[in-house]
PDB file of N, CA and C in Angstrom:
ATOM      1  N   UNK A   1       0.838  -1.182   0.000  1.00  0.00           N
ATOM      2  CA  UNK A   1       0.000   0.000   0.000  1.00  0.00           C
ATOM      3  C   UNK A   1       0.887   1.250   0.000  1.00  0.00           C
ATOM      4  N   UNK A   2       0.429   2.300  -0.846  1.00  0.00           N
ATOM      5  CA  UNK A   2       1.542   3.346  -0.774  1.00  0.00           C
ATOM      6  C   UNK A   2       1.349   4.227   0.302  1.00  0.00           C
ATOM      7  N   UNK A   3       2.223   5.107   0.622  1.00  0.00           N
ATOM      8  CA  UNK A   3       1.552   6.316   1.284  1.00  0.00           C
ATOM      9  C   UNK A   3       1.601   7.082   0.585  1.00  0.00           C
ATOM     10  N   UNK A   4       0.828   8.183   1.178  1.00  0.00           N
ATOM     11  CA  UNK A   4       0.556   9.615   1.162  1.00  0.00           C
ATOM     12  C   UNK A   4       1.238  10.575   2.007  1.00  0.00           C
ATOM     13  N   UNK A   5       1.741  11.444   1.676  1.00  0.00           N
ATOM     14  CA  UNK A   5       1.692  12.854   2.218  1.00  0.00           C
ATOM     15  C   UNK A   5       1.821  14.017   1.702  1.00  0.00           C
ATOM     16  N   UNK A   6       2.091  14.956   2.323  1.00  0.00           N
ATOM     17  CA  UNK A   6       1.497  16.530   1.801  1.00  0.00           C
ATOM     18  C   UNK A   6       2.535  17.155   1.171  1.00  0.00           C
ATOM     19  N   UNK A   7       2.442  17.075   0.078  1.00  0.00           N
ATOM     20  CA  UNK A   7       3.076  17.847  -0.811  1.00  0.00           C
ATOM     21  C   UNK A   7       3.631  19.286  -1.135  1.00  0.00           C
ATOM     22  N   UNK A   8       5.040  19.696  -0.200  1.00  0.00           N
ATOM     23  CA  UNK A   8       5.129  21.146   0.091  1.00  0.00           C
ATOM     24  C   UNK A   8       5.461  21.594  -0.775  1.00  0.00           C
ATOM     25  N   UNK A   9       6.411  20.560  -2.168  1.00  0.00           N
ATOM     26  CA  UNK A   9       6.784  21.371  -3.278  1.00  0.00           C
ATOM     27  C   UNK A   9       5.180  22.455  -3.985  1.00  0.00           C
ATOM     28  N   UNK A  10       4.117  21.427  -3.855  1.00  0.00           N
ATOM     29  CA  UNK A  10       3.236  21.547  -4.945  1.00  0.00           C
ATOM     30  C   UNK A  10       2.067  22.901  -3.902  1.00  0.00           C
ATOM     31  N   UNK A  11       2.193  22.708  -2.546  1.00  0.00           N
ATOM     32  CA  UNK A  11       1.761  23.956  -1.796  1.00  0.00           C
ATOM     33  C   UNK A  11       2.314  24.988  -2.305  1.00  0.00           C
ATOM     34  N   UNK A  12       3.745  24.658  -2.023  1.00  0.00           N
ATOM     35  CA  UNK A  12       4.435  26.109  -2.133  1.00  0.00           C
ATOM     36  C   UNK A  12       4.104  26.973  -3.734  1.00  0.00           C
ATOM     37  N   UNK A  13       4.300  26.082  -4.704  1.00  0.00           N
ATOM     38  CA  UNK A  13       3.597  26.326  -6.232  1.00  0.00           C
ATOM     39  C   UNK A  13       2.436  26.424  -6.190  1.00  0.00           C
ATOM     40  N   UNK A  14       1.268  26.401  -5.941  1.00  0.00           N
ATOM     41  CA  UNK A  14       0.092  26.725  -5.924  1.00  0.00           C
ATOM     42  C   UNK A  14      -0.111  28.325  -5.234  1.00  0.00           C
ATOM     43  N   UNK A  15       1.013  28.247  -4.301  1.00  0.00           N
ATOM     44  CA  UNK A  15       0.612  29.327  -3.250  1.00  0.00           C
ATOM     45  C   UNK A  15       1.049  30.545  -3.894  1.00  0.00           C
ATOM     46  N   UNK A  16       2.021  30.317  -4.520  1.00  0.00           N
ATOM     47  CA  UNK A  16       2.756  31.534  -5.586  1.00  0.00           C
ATOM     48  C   UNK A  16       2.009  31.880  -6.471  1.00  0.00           C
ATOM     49  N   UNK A  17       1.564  31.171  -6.975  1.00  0.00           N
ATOM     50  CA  UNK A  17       0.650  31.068  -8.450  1.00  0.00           C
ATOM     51  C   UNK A  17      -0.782  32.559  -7.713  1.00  0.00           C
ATOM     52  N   UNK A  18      -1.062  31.761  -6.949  1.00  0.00           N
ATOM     53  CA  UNK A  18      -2.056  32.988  -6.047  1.00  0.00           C
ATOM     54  C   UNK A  18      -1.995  33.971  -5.393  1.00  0.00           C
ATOM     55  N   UNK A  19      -0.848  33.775  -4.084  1.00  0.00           N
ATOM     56  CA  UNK A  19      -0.750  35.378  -3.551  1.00  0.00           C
ATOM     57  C   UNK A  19       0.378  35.291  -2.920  1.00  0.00           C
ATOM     58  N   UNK A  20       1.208  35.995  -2.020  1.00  0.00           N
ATOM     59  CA  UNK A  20       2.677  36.724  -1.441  1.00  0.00           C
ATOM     60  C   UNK A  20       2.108  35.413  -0.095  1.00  0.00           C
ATOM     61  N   UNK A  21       3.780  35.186   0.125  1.00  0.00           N
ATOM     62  CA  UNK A  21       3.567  34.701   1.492  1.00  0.00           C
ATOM     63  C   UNK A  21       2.852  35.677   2.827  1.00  0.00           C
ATOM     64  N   UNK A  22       3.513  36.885   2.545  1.00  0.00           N
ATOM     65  CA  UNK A  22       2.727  37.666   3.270  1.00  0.00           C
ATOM     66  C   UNK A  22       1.108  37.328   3.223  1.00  0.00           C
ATOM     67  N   UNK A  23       0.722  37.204   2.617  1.00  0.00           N
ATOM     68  CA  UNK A  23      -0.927  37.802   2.432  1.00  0.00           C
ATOM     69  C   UNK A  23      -1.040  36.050   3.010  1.00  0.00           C
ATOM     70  N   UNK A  24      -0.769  35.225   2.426  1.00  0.00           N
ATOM     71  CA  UNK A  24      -0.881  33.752   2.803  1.00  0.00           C
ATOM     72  C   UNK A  24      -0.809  33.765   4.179  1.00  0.00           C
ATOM     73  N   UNK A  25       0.107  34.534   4.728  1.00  0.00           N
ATOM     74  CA  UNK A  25       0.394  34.223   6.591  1.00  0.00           C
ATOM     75  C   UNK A  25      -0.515  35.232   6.861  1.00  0.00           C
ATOM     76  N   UNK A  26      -0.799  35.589   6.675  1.00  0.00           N
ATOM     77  CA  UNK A  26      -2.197  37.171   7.341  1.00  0.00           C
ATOM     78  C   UNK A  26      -3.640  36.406   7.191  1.00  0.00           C
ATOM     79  N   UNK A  27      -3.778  35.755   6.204  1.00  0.00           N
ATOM     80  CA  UNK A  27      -4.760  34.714   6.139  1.00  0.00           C
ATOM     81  C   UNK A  27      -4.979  34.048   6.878  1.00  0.00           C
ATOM     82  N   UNK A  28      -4.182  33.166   7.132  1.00  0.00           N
ATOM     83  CA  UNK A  28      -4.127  32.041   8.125  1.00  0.00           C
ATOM     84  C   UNK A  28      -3.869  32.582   9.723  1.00  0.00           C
ATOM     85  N   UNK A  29      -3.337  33.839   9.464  1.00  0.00           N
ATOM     86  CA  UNK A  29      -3.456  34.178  11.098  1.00  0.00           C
ATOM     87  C   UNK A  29      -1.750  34.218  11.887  1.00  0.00           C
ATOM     88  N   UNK A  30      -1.025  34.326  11.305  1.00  0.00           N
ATOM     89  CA  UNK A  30       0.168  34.299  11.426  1.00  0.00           C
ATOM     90  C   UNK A  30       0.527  35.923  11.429  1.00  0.00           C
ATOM     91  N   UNK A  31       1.594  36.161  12.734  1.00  0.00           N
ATOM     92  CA  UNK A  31       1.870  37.622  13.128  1.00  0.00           C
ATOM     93  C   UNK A  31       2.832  37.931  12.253  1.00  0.00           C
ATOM     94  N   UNK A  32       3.796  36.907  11.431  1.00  0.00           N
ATOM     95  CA  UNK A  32       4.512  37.142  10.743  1.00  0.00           C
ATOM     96  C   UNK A  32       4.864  35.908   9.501  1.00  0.00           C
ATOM     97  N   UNK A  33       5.346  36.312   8.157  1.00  0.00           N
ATOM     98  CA  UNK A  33       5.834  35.328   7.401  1.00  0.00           C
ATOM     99  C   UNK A  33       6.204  34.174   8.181  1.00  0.00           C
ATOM    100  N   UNK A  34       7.114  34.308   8.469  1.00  0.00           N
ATOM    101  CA  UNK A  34       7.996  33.205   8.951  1.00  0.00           C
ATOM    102  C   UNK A  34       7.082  31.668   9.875  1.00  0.00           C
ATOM    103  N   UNK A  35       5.461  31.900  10.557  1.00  0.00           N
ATOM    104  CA  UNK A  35       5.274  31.179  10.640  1.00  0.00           C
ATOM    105  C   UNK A  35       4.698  30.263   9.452  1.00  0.00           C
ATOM    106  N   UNK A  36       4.388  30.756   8.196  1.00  0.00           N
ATOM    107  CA  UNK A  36       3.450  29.608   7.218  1.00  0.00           C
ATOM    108  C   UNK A  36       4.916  29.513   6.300  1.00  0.00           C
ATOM    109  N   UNK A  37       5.535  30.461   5.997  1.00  0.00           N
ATOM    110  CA  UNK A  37       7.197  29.680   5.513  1.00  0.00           C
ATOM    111  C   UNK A  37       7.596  28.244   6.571  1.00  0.00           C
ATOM    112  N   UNK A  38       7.546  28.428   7.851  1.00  0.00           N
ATOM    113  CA  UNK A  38       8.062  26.992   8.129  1.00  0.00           C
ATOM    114  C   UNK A  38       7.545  25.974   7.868  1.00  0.00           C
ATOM    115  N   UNK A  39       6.186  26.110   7.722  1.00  0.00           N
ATOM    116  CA  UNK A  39       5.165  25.156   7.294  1.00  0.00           C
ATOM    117  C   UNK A  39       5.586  24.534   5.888  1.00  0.00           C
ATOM    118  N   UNK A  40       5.616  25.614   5.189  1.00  0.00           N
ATOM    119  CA  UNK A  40       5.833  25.429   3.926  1.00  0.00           C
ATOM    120  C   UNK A  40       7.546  24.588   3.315  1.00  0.00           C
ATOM    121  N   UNK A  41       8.113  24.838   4.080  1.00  0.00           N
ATOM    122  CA  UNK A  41       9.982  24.012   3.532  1.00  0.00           C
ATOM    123  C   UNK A  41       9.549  22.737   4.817  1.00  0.00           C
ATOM    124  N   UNK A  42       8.646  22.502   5.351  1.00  0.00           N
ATOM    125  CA  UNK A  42       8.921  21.325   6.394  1.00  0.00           C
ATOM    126  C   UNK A  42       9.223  21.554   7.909  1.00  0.00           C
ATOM    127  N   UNK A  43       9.914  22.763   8.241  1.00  0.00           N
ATOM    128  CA  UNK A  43      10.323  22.982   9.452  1.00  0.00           C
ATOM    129  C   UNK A  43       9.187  22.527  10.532  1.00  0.00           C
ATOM    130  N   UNK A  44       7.995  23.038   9.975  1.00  0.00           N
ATOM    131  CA  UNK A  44       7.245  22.843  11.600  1.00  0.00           C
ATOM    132  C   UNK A  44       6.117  22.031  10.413  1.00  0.00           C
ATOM    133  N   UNK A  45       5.377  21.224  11.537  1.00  0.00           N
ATOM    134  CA  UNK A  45       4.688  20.174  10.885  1.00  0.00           C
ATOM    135  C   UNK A  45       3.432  20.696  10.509  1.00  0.00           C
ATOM    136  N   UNK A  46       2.236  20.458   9.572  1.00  0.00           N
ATOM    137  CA  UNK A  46       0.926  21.044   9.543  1.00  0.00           C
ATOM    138  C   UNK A  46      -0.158  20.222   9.647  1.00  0.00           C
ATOM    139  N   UNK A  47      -0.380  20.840  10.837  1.00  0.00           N
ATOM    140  CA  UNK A  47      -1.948  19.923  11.387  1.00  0.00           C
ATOM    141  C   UNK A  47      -2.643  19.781   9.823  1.00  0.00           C
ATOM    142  N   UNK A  48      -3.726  18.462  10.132  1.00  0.00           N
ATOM    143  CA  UNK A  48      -4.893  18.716   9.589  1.00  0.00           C
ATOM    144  C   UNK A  48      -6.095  19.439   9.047  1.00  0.00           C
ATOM    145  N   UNK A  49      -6.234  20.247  10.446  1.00  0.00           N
ATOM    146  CA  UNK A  49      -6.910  21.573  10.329  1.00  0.00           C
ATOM    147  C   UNK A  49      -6.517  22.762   9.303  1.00  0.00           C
ATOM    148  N   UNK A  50      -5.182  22.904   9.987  1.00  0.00           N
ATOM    149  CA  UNK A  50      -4.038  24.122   9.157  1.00  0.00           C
ATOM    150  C   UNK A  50      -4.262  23.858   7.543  1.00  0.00           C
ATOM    151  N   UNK A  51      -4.239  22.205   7.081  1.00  0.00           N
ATOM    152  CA  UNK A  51      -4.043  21.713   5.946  1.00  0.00           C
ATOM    153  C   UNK A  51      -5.412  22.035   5.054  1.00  0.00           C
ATOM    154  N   UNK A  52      -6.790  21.972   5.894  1.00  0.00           N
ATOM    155  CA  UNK A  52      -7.767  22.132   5.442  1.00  0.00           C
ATOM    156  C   UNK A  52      -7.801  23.975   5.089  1.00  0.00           C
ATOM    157  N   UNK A  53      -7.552  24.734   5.944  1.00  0.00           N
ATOM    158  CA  UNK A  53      -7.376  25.902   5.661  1.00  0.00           C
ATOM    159  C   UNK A  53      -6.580  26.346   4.657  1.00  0.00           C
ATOM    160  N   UNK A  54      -5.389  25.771   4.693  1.00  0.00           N
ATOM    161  CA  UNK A  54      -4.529  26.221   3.208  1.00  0.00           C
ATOM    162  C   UNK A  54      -5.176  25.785   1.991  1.00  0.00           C
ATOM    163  N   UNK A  55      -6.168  24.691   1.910  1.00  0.00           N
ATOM    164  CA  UNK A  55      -6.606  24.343   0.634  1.00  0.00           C
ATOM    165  C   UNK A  55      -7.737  25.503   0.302  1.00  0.00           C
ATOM    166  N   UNK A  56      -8.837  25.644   1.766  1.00  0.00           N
ATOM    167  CA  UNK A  56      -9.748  26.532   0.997  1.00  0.00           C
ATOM    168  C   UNK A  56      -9.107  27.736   1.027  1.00  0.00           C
ATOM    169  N   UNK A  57      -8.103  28.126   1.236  1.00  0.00           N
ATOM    170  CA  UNK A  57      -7.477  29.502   0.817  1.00  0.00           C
ATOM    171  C   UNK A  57      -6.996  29.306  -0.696  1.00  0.00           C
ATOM    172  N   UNK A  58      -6.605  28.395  -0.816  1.00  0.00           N
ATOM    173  CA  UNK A  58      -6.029  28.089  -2.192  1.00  0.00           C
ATOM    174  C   UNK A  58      -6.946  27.667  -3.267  1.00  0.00           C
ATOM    175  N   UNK A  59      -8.003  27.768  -3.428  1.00  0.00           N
ATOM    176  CA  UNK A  59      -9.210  27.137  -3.602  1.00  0.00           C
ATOM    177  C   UNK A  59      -9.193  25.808  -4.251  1.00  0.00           C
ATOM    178  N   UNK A  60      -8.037  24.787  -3.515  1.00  0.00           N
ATOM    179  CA  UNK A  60      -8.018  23.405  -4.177  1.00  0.00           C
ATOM    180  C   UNK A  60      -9.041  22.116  -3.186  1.00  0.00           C
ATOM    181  N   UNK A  61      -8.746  21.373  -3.200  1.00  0.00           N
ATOM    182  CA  UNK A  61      -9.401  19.831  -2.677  1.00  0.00           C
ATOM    183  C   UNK A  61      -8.043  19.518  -1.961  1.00  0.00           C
ATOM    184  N   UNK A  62      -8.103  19.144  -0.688  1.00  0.00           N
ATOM    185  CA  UNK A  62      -7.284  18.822   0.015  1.00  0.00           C
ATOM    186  C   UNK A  62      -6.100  17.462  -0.369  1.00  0.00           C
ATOM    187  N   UNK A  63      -7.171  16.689  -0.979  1.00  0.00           N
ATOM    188  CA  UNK A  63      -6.442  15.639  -1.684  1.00  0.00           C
ATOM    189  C   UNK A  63      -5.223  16.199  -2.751  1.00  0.00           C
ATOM    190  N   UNK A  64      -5.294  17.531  -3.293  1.00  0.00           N
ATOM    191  CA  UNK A  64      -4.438  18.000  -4.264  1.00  0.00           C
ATOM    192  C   UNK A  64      -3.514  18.223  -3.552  1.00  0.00           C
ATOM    193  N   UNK A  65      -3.259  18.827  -2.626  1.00  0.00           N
ATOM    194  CA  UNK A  65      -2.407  19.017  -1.849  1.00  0.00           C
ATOM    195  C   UNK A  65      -0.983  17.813  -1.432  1.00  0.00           C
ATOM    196  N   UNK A  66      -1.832  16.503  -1.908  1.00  0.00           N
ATOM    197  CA  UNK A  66      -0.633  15.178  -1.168  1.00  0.00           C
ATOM    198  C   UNK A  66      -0.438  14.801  -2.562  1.00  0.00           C
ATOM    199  N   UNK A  67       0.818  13.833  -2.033  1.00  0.00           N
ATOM    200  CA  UNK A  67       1.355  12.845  -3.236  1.00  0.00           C
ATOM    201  C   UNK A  67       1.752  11.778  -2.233  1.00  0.00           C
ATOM    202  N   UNK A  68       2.139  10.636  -3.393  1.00  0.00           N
ATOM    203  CA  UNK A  68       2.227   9.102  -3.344  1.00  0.00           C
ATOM    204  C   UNK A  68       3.425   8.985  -2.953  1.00  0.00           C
ATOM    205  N   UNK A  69       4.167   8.158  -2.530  1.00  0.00           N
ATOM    206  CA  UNK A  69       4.953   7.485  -2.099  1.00  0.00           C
ATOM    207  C   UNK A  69       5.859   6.353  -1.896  1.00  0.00           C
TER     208      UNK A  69
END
């Protein structure tokens, strides 16, 4: 069975494609860049929740978000 997980290359490309990390971390509620950048290279891990929020900000399907393994 393969796994899954969340795909930061294809976040981080989606997220560009749409708006500034800035505006991305003001969204989500972040006092500064630097917390949805860590999210984004791996540094700090992203809940479920967080994950559901970045998609409807991004206006994708959460499933777009992962890849195989």
């Amino acid at each position: 069975m393969k796994k899954r997980i969340v795909d930061l290359e294809k976040m981080k490309r989606l997220r560009k494609e749409r708006m500034s990390l800035e505006d991305m971390s003001k969204q989500l509620g972040y006092s500064s860049p630097n917390g949805y950048y860590y999210l984004e290279v791996g540094r700090s891990k992203i809940s479920a929740e967080m994950l559901a929020e970045v998609a409807q900000i991004l206006d994708v399907e959460i499933e777009d978000l992962y890849k195989e393994i």
